[in-house]
C-alpha atoms as a PDB file:
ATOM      1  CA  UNK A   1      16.530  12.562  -8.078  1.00  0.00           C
ATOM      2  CA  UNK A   2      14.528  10.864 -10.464  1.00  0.00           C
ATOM      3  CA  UNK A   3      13.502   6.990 -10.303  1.00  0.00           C
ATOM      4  CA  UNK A   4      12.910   4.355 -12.456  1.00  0.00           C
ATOM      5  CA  UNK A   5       9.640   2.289 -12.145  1.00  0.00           C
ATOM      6  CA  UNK A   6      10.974  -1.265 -13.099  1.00  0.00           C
ATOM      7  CA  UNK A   7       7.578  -2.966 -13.090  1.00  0.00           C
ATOM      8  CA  UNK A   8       3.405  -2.377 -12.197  1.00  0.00           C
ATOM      9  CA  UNK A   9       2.108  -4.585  -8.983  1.00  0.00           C
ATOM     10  CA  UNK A  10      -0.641  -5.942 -10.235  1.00  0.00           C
ATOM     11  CA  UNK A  11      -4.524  -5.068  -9.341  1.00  0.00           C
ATOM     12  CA  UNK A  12      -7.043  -7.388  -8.519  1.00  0.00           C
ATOM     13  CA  UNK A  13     -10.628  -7.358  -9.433  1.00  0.00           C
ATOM     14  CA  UNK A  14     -12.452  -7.005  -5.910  1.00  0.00           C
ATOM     15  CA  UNK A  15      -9.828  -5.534  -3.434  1.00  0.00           C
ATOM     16  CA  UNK A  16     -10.978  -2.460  -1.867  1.00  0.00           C
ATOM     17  CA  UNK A  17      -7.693  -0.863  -1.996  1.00  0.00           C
ATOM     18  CA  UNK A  18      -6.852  -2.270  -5.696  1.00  0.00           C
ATOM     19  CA  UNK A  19      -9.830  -3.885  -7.218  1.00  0.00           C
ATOM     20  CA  UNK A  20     -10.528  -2.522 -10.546  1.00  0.00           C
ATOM     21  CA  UNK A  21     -14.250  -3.566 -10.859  1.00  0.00           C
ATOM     22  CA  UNK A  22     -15.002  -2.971  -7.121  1.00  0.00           C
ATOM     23  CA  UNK A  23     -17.340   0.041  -7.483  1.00  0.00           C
ATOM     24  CA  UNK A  24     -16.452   1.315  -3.753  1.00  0.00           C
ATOM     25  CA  UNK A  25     -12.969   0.963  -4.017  1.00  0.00           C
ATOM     26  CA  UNK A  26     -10.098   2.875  -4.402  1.00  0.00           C
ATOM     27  CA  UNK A  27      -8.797   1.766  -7.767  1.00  0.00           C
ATOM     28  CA  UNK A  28      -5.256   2.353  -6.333  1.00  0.00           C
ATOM     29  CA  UNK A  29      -2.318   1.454  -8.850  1.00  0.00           C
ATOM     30  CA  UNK A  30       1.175   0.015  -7.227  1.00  0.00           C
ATOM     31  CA  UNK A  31       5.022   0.690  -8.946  1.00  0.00           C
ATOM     32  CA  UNK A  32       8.225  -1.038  -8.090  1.00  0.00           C
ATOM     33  CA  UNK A  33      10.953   1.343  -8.338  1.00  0.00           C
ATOM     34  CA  UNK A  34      14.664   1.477  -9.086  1.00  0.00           C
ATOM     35  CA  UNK A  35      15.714   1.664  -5.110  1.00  0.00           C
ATOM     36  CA  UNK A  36      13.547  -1.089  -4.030  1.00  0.00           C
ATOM     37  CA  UNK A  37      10.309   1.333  -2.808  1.00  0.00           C
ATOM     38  CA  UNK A  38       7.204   0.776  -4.004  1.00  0.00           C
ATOM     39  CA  UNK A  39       4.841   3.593  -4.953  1.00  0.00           C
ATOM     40  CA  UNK A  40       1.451   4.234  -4.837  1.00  0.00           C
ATOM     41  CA  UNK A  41      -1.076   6.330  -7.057  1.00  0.00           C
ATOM     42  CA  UNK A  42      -4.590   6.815  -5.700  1.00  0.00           C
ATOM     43  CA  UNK A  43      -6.819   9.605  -6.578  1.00  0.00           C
ATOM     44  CA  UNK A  44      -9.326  10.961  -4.377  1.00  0.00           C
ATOM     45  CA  UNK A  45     -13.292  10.869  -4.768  1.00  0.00           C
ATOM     46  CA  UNK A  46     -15.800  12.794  -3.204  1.00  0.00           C
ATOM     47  CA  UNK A  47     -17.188   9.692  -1.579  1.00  0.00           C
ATOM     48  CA  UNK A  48     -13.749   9.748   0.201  1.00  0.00           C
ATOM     49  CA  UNK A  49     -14.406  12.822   2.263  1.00  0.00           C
ATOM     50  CA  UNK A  50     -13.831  13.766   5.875  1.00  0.00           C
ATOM     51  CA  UNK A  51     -14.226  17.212   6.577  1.00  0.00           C
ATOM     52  CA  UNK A  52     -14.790  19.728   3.712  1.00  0.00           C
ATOM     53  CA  UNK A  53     -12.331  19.162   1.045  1.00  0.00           C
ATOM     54  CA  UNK A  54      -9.906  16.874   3.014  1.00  0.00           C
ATOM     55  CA  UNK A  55      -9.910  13.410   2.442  1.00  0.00           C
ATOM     56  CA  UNK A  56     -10.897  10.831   5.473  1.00  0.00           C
ATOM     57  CA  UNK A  57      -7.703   9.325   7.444  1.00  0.00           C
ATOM     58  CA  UNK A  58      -9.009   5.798   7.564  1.00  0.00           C
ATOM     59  CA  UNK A  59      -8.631   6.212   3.603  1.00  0.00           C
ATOM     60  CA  UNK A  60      -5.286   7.390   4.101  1.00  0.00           C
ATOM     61  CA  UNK A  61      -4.431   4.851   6.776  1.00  0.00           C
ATOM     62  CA  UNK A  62      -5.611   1.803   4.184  1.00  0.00           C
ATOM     63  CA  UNK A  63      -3.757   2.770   1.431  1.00  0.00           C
ATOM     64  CA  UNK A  64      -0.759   3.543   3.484  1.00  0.00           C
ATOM     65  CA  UNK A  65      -1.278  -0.276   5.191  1.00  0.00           C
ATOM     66  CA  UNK A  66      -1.718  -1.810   1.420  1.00  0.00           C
ATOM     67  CA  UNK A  67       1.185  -0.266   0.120  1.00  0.00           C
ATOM     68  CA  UNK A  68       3.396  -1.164   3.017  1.00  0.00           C
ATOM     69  CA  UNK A  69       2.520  -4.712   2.799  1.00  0.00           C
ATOM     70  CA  UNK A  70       2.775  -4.821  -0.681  1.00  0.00           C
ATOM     71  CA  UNK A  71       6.531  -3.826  -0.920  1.00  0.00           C
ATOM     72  CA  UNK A  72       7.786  -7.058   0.212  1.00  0.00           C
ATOM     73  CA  UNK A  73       6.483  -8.442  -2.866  1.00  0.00           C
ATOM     74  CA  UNK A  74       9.772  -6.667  -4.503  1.00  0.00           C
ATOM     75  CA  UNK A  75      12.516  -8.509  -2.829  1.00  0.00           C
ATOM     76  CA  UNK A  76      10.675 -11.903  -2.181  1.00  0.00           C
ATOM     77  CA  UNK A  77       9.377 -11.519  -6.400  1.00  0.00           C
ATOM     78  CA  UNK A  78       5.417 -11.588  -5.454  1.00  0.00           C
ATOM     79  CA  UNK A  79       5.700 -14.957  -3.395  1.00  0.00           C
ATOM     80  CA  UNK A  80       5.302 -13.338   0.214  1.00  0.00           C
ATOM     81  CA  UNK A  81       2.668 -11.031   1.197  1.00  0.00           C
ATOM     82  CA  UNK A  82       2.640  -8.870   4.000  1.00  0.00           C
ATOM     83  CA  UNK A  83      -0.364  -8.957   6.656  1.00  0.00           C
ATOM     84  CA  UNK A  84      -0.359  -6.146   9.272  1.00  0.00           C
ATOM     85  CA  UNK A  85       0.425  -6.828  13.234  1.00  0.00           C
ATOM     86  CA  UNK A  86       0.904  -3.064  13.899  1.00  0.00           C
ATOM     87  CA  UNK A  87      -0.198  -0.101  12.584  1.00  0.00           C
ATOM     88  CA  UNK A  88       0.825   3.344  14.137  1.00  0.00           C
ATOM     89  CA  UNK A  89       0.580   6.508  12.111  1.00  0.00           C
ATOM     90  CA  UNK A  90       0.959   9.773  13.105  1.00  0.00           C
ATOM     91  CA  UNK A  91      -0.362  12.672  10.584  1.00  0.00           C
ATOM     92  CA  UNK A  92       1.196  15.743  10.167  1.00  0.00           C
ATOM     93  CA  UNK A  93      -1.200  17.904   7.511  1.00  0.00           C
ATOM     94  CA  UNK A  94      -4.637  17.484   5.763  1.00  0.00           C
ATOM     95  CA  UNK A  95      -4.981  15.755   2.482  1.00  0.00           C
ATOM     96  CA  UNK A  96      -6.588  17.485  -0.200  1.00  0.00           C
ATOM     97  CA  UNK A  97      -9.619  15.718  -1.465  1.00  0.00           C
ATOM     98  CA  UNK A  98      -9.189  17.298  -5.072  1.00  0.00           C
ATOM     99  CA  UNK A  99      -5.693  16.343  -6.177  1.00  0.00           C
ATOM    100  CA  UNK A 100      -4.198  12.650  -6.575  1.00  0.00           C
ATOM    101  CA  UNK A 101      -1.832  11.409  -4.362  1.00  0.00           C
ATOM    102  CA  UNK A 102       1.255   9.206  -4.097  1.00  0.00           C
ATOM    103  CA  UNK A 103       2.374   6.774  -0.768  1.00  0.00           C
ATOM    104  CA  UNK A 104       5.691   5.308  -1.231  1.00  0.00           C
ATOM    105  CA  UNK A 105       6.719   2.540   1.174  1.00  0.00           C
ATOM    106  CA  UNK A 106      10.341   0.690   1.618  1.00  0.00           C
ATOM    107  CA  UNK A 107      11.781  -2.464   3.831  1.00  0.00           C
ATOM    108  CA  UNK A 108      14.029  -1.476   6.314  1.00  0.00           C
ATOM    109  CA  UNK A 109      14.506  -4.161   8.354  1.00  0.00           C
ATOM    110  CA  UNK A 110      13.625  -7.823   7.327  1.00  0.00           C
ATOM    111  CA  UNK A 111      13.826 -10.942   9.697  1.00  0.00           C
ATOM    112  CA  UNK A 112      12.648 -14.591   9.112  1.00  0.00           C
ATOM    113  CA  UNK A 113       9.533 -13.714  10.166  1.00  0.00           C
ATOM    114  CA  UNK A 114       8.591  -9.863  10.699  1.00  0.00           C
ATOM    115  CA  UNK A 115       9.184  -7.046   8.193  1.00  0.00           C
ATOM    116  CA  UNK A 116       9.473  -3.071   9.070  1.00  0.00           C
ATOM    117  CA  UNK A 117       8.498  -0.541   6.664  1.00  0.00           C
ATOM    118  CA  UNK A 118       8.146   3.252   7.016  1.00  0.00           C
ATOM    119  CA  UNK A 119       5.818   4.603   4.743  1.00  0.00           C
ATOM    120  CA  UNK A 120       4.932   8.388   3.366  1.00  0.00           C
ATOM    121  CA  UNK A 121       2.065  10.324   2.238  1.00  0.00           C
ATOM    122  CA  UNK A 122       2.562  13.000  -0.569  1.00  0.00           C
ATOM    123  CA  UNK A 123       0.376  15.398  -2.555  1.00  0.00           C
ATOM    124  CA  UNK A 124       1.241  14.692  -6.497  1.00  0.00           C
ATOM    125  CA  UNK A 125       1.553  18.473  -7.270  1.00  0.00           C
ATOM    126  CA  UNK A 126       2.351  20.134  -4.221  1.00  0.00           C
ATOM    127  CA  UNK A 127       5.630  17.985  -2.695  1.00  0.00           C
ATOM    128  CA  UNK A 128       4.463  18.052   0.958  1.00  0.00           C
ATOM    129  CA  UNK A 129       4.736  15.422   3.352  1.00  0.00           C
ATOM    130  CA  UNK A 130       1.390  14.713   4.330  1.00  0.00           C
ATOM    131  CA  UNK A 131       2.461  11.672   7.304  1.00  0.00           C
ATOM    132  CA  UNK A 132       4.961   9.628   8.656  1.00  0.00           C
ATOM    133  CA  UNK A 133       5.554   6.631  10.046  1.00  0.00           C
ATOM    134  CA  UNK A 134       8.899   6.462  11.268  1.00  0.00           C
ATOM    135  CA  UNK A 135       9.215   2.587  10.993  1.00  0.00           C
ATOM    136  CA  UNK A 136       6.522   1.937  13.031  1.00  0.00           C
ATOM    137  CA  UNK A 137       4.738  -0.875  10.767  1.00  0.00           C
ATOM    138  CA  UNK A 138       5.441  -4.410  11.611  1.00  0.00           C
ATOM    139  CA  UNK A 139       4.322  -6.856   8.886  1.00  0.00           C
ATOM    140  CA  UNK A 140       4.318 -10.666  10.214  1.00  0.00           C
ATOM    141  CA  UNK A 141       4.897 -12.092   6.188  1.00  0.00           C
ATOM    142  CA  UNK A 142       4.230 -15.416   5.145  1.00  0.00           C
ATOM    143  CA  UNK A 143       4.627 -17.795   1.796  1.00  0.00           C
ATOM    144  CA  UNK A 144       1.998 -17.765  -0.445  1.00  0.00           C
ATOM    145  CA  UNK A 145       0.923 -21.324  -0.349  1.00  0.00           C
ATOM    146  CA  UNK A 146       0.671 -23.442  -3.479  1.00  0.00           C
ATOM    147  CA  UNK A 147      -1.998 -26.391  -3.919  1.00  0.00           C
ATOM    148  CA  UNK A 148      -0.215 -29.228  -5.449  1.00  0.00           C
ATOM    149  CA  UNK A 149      -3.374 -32.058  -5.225  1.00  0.00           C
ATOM    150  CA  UNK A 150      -6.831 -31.339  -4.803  1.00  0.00           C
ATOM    151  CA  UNK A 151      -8.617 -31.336  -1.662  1.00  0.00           C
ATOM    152  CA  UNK A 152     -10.176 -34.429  -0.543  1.00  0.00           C
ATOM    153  CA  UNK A 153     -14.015 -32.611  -0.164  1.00  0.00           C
ATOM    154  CA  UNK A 154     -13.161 -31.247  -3.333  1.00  0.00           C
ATOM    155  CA  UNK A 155     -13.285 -27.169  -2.355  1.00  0.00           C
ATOM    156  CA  UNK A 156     -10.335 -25.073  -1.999  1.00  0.00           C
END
């Protein structure tokens, strides 16, 4: 089945996950999709290394976490982002350190104040499933708020 990206998330300048001009980070680009998942393109660097040739977990955890909360941005249009209350992942192979990768993440349940997302790893050229979490990432989700006057000491 092939799907239709409908519009790019877009990438800050610092974030470690996104941040284009953060020299440490993981210069990870986000896709909306045609059936309401988001997707995820991150390629590996050496600097990103567990064991030999496999990339570090904690990597794969944070882009897995940034992409989840990122894909309520699709159905609340960018004006709720996601913060993590629980994160349980289970892995199921290695990930190759040499070959770019893809996370895609969907909503599955949404209430007034938590969001559920399962979320998937995947090598770009191989297919595999590299993890799964089974719906087993809460996201408490709040408005993004929006200054209307300026502050009294003048900060924001």
């Amino acid at each position: 089945m092939l799907l239709k990206v409908t519009g790019k998330q877009p990438n800050s300048k610092m974030c470690l996950v996104c941040g284009l001009k953060n020299q440490f980070g993981l210069h990870t680009n986000f896709y909306e999709l045609d059936n309401n998942e988001l997707l995820a393109i991150f390629k590996p660097r050496k600097e990103h290394q567990s064991y030999p040739g496999r990339l570090h977990g904690g990597i794969i955890s944070t882009i897995l976490d940034e992409t989840i909360g990122r894909a309520i941005m699709i159905q609340s249009e960018g004006a709720i982002w996601g913060v993590t209350i629980d994160l349980q992942i289970r892995f199921k192979k290695p990930a190759p350190l040499d070959e770019k990768l893809r996370v895609v993440g969907r909503i599955t349940q949404n209430s007034s104040r938590f969001f559920e997302a399962p979320g998937n790893y995947y090598c770009m050229t191989v297919q595999w499933q590299l993890k799964d979490t089974e719906n087993t990432l809460k996201h408490l989700w709040r408005k993004l708020p929006i200054l209307t006057k300026k502050p009294r000491n003048g900060k924001l």
